[in-house]
PDB file of N, CA and C in Angstrom:
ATOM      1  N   UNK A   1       7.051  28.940   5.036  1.00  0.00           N
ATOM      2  CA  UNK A   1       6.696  29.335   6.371  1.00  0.00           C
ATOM      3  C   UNK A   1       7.768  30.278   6.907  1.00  0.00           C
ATOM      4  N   UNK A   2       7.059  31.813   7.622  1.00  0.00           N
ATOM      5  CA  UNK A   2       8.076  32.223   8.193  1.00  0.00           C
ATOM      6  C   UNK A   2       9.265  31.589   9.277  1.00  0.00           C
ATOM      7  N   UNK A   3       9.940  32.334   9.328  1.00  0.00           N
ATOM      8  CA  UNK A   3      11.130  31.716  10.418  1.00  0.00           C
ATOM      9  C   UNK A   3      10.387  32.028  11.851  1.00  0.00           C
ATOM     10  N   UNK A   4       9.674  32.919  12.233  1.00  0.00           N
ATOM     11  CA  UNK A   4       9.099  33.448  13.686  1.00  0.00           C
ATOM     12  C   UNK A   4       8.145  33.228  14.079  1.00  0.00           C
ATOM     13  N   UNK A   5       7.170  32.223  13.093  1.00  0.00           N
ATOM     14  CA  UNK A   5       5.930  31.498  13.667  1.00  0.00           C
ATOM     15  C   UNK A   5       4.977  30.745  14.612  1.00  0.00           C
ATOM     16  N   UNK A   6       5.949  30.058  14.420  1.00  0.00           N
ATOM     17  CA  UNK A   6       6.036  29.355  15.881  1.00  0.00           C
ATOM     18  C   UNK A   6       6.857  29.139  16.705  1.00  0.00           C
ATOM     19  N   UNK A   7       7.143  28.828  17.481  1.00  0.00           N
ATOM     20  CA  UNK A   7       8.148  27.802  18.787  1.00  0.00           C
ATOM     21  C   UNK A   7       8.531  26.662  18.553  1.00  0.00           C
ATOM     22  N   UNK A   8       9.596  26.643  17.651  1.00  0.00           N
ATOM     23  CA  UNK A   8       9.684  24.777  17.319  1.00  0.00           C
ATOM     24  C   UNK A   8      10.650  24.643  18.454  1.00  0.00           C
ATOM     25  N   UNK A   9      11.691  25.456  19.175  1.00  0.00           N
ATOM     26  CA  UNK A   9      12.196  25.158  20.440  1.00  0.00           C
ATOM     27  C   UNK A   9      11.342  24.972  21.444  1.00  0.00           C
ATOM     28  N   UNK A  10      10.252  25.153  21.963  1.00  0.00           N
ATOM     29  CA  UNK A  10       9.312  24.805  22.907  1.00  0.00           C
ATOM     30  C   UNK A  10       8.711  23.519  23.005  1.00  0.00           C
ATOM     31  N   UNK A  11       8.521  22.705  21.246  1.00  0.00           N
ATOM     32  CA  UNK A  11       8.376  22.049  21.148  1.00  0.00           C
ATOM     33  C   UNK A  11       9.461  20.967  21.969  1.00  0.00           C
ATOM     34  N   UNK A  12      10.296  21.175  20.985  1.00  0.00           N
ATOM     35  CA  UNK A  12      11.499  19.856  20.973  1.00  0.00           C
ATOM     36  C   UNK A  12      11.798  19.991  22.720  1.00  0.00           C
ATOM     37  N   UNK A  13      12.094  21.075  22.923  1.00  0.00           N
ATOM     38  CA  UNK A  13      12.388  20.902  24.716  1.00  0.00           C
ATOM     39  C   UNK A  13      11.418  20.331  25.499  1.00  0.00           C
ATOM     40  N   UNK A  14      10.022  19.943  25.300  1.00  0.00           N
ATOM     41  CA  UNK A  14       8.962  19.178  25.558  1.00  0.00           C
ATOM     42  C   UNK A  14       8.844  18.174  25.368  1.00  0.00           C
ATOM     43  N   UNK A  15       9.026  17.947  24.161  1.00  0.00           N
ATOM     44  CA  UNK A  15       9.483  16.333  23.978  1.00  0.00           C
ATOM     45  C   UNK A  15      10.223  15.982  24.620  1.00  0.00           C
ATOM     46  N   UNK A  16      11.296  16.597  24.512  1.00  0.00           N
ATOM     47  CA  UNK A  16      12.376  15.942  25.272  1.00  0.00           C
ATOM     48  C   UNK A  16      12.633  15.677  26.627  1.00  0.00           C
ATOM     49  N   UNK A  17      11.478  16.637  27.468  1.00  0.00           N
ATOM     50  CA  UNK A  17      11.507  16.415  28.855  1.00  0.00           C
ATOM     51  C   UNK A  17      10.483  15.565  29.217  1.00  0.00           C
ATOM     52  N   UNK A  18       9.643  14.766  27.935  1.00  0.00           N
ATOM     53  CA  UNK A  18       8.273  13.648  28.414  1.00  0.00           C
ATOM     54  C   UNK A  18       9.294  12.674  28.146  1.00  0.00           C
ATOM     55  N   UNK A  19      10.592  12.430  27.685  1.00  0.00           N
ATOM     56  CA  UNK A  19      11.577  11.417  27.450  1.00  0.00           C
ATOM     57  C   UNK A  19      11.008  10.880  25.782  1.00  0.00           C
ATOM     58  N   UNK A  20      10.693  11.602  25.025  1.00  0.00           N
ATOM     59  CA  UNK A  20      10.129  10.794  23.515  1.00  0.00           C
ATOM     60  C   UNK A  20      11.104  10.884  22.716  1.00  0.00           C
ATOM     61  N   UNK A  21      11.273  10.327  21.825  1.00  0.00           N
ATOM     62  CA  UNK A  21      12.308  10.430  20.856  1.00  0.00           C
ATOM     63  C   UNK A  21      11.345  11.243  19.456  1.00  0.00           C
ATOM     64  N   UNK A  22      11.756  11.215  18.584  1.00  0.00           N
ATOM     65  CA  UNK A  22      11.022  11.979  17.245  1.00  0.00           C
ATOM     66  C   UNK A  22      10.240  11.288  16.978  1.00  0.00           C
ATOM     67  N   UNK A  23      10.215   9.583  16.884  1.00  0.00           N
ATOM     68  CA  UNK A  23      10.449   8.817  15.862  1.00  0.00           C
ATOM     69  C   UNK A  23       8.713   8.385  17.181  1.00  0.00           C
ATOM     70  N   UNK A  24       9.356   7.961  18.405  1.00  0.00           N
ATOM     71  CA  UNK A  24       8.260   8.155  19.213  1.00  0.00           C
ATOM     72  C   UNK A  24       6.734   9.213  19.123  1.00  0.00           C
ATOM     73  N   UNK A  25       6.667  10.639  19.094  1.00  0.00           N
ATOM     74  CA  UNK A  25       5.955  11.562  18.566  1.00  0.00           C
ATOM     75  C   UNK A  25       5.250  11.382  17.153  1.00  0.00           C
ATOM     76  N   UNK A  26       6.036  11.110  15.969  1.00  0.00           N
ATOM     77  CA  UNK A  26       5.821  11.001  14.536  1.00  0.00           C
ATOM     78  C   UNK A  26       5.305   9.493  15.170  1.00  0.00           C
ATOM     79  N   UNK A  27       5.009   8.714  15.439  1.00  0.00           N
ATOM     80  CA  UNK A  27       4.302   7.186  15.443  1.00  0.00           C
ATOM     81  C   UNK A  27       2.748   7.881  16.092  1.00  0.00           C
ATOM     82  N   UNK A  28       3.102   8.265  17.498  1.00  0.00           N
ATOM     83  CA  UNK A  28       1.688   8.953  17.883  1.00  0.00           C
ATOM     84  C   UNK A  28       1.049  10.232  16.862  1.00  0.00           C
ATOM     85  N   UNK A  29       1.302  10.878  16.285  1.00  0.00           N
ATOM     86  CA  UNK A  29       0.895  11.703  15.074  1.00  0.00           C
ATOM     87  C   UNK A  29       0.459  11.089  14.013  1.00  0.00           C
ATOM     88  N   UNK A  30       1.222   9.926  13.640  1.00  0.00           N
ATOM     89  CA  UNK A  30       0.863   9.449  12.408  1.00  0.00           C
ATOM     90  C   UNK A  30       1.810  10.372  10.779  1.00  0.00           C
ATOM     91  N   UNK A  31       2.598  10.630  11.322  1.00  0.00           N
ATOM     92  CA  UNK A  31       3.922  11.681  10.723  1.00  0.00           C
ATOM     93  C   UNK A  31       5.117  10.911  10.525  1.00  0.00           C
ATOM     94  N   UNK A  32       5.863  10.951   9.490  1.00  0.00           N
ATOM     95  CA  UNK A  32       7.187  10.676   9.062  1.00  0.00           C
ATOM     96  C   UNK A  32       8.394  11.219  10.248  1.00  0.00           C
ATOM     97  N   UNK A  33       9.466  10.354  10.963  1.00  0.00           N
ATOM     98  CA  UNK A  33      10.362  11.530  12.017  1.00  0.00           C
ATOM     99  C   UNK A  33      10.597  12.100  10.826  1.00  0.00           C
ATOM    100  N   UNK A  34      11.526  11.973   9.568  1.00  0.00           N
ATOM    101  CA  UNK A  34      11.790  13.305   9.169  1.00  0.00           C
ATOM    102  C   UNK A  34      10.780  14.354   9.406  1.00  0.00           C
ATOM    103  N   UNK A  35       9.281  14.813   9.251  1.00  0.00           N
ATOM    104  CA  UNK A  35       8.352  15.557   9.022  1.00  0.00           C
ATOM    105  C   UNK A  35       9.201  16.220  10.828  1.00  0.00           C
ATOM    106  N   UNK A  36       8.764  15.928  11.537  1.00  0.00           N
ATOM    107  CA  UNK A  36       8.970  15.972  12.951  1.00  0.00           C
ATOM    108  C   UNK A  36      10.295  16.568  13.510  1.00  0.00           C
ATOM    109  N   UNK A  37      11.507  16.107  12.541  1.00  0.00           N
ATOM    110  CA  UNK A  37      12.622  16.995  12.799  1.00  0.00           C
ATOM    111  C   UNK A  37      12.909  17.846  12.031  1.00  0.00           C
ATOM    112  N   UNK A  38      11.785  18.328  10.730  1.00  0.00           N
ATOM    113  CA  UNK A  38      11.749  19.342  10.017  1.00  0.00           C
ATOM    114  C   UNK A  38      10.708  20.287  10.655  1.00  0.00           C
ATOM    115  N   UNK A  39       9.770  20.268  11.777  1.00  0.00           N
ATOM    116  CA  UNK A  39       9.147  21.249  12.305  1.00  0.00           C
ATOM    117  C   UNK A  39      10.010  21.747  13.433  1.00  0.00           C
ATOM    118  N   UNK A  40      11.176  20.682  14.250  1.00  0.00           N
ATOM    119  CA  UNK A  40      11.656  21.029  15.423  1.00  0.00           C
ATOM    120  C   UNK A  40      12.883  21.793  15.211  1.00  0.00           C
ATOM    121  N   UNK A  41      13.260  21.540  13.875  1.00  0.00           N
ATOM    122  CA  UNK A  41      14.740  22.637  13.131  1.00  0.00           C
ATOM    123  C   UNK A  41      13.839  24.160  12.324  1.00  0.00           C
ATOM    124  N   UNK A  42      12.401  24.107  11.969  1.00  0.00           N
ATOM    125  CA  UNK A  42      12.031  24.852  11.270  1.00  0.00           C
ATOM    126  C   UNK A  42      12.009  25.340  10.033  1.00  0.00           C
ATOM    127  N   UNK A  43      12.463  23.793   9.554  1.00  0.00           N
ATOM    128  CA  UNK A  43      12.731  23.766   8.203  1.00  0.00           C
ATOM    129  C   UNK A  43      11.506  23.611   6.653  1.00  0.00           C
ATOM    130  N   UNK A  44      11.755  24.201   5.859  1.00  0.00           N
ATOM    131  CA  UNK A  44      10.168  23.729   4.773  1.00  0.00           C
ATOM    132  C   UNK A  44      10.219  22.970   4.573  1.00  0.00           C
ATOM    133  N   UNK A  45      11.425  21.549   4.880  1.00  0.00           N
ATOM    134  CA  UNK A  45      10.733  20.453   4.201  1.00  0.00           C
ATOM    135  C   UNK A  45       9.961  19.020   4.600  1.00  0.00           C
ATOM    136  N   UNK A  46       9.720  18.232   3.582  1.00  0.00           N
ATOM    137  CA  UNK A  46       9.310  17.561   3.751  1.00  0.00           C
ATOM    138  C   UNK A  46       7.521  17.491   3.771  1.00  0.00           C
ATOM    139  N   UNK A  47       6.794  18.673   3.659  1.00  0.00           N
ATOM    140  CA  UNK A  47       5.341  19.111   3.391  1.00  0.00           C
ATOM    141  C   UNK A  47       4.756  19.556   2.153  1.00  0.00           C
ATOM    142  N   UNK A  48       4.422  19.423   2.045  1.00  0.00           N
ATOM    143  CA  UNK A  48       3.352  19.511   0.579  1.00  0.00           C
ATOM    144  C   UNK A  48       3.364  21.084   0.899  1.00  0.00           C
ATOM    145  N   UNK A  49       3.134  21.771   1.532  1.00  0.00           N
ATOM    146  CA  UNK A  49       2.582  23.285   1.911  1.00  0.00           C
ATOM    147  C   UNK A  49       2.818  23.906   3.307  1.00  0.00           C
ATOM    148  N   UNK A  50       2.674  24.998   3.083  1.00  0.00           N
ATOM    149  CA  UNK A  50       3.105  25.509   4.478  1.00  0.00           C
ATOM    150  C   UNK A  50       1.976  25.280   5.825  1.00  0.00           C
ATOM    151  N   UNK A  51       0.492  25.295   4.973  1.00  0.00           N
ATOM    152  CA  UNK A  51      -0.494  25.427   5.726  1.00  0.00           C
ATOM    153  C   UNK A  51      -0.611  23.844   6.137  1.00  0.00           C
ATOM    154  N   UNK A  52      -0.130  22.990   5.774  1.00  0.00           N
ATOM    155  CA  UNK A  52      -0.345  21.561   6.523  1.00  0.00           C
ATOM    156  C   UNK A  52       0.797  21.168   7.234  1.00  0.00           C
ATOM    157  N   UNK A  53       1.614  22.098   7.189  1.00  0.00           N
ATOM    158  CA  UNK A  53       3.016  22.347   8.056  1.00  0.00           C
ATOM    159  C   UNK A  53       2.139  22.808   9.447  1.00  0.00           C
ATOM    160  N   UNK A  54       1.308  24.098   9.179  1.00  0.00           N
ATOM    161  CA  UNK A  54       0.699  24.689  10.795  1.00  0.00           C
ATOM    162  C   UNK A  54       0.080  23.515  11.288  1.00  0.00           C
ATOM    163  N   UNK A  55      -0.679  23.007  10.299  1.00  0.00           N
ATOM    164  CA  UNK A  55      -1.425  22.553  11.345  1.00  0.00           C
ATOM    165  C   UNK A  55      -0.880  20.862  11.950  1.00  0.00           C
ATOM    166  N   UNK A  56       0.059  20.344  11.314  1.00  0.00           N
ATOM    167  CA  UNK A  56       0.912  19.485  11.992  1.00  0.00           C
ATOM    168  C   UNK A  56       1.203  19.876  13.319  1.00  0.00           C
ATOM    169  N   UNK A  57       1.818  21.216  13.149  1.00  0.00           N
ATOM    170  CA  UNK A  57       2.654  22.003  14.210  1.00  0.00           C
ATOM    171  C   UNK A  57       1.443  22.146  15.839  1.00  0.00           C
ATOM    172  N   UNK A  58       0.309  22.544  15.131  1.00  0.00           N
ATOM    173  CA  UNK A  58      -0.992  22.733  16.232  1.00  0.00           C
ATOM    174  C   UNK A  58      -1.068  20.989  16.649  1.00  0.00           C
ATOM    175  N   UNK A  59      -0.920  20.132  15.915  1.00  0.00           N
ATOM    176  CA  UNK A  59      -1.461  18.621  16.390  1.00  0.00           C
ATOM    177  C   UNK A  59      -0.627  18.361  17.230  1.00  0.00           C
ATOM    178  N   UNK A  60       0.907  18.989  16.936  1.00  0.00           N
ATOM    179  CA  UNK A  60       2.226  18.247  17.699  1.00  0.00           C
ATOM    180  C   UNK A  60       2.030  18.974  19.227  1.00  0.00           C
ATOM    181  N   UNK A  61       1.636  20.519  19.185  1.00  0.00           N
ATOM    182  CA  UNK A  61       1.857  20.842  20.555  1.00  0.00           C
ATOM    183  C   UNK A  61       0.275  20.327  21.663  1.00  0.00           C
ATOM    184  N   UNK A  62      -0.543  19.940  20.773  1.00  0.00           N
ATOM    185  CA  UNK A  62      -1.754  19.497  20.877  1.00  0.00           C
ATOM    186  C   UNK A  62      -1.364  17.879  22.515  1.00  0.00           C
ATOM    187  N   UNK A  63      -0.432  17.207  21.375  1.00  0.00           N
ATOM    188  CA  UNK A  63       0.218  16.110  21.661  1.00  0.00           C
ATOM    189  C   UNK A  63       0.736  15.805  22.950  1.00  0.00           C
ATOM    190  N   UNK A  64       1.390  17.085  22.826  1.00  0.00           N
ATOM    191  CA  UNK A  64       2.497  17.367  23.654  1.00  0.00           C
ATOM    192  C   UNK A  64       1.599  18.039  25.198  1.00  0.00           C
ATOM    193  N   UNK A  65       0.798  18.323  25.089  1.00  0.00           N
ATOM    194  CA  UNK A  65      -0.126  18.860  26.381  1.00  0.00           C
ATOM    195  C   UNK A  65       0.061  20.771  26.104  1.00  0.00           C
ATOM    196  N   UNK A  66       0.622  21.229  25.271  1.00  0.00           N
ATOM    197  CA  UNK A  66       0.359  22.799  25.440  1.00  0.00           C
ATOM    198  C   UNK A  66      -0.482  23.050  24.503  1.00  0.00           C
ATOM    199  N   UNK A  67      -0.309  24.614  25.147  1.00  0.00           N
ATOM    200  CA  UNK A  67      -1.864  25.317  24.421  1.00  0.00           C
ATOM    201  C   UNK A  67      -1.175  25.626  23.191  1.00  0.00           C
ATOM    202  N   UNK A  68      -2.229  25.974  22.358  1.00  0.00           N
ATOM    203  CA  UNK A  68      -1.641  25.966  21.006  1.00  0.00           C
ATOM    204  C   UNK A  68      -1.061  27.559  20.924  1.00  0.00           C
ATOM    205  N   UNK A  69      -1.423  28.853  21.989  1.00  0.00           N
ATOM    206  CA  UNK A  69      -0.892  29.618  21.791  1.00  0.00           C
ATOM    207  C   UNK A  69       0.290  29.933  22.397  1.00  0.00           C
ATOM    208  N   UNK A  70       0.777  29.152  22.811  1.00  0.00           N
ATOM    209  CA  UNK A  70       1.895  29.103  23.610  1.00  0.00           C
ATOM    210  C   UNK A  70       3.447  28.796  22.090  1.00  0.00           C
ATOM    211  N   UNK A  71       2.995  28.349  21.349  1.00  0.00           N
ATOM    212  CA  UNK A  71       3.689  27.652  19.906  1.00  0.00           C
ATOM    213  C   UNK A  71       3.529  28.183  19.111  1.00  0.00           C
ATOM    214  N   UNK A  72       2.424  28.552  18.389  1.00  0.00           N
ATOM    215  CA  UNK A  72       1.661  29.132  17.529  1.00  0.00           C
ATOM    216  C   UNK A  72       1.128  31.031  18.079  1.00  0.00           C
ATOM    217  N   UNK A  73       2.117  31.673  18.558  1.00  0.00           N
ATOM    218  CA  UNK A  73       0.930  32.974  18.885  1.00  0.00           C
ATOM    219  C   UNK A  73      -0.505  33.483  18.366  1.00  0.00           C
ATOM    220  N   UNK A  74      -0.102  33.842  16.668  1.00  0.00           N
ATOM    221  CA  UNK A  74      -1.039  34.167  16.319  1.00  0.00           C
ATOM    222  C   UNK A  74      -1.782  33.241  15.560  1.00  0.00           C
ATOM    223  N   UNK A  75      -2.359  32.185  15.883  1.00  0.00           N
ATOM    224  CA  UNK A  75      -2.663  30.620  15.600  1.00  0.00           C
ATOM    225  C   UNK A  75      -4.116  31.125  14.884  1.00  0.00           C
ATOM    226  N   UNK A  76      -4.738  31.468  16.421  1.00  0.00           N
ATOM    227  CA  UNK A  76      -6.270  32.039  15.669  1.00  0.00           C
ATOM    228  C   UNK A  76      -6.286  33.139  14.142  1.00  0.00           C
ATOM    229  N   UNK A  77      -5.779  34.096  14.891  1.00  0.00           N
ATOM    230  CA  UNK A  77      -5.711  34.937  13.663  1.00  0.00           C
ATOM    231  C   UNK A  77      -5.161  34.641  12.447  1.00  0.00           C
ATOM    232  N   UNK A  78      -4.241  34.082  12.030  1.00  0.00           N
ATOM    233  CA  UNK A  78      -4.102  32.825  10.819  1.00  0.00           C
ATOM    234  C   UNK A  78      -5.255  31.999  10.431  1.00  0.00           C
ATOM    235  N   UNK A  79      -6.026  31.515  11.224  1.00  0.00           N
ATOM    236  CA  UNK A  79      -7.466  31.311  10.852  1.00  0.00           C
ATOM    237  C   UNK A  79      -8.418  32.010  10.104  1.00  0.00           C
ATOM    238  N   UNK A  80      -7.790  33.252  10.252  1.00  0.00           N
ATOM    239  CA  UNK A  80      -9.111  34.016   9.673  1.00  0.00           C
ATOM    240  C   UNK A  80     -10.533  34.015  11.082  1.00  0.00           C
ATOM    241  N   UNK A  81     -10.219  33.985  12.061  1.00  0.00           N
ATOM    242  CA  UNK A  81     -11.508  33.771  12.954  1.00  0.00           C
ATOM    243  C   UNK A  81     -10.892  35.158  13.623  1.00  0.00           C
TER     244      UNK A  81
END
């Protein structure tokens, strides 16, 4: 996954202002915290692939109450739609 994809700082500063911990988020996801502090550092690991990395990333800001283009810019167009 590129480095400029998404907003994993938008993320984590969201979390962090609903008061959740990682470990909190990854329980409501159904995600490993490592998985969770490897999307919020932007790191490859811990995923099978990059493309189940996005769409973790779309569930987490999903989660979190933002729009997915707010995280994800070009979210759709990565779709192919």
């Amino acid at each position: 996954m590129e480095k400029e994809i998404y907003n994993y700082n938008l993320l984590k500063q969201k979390r962090i202002e609903r008061g959740l911990s990682p470990l909190d988020i990854a329980h409501e996801l159904c995600l490993a915290e490592r998985q969770i502090l490897s999307i919020e550092e932007n790191k490859p690991h811990h995923f099978p692939s990059p493309s189940l990395k996005l769409v973790c990333v779309r569930r987490y800001a999903e989660a979190l109450g933002l729009n997915v283009s707010e995280v994800i810019p070009n979210f759709e167009n990565m779709l192919g739609n």
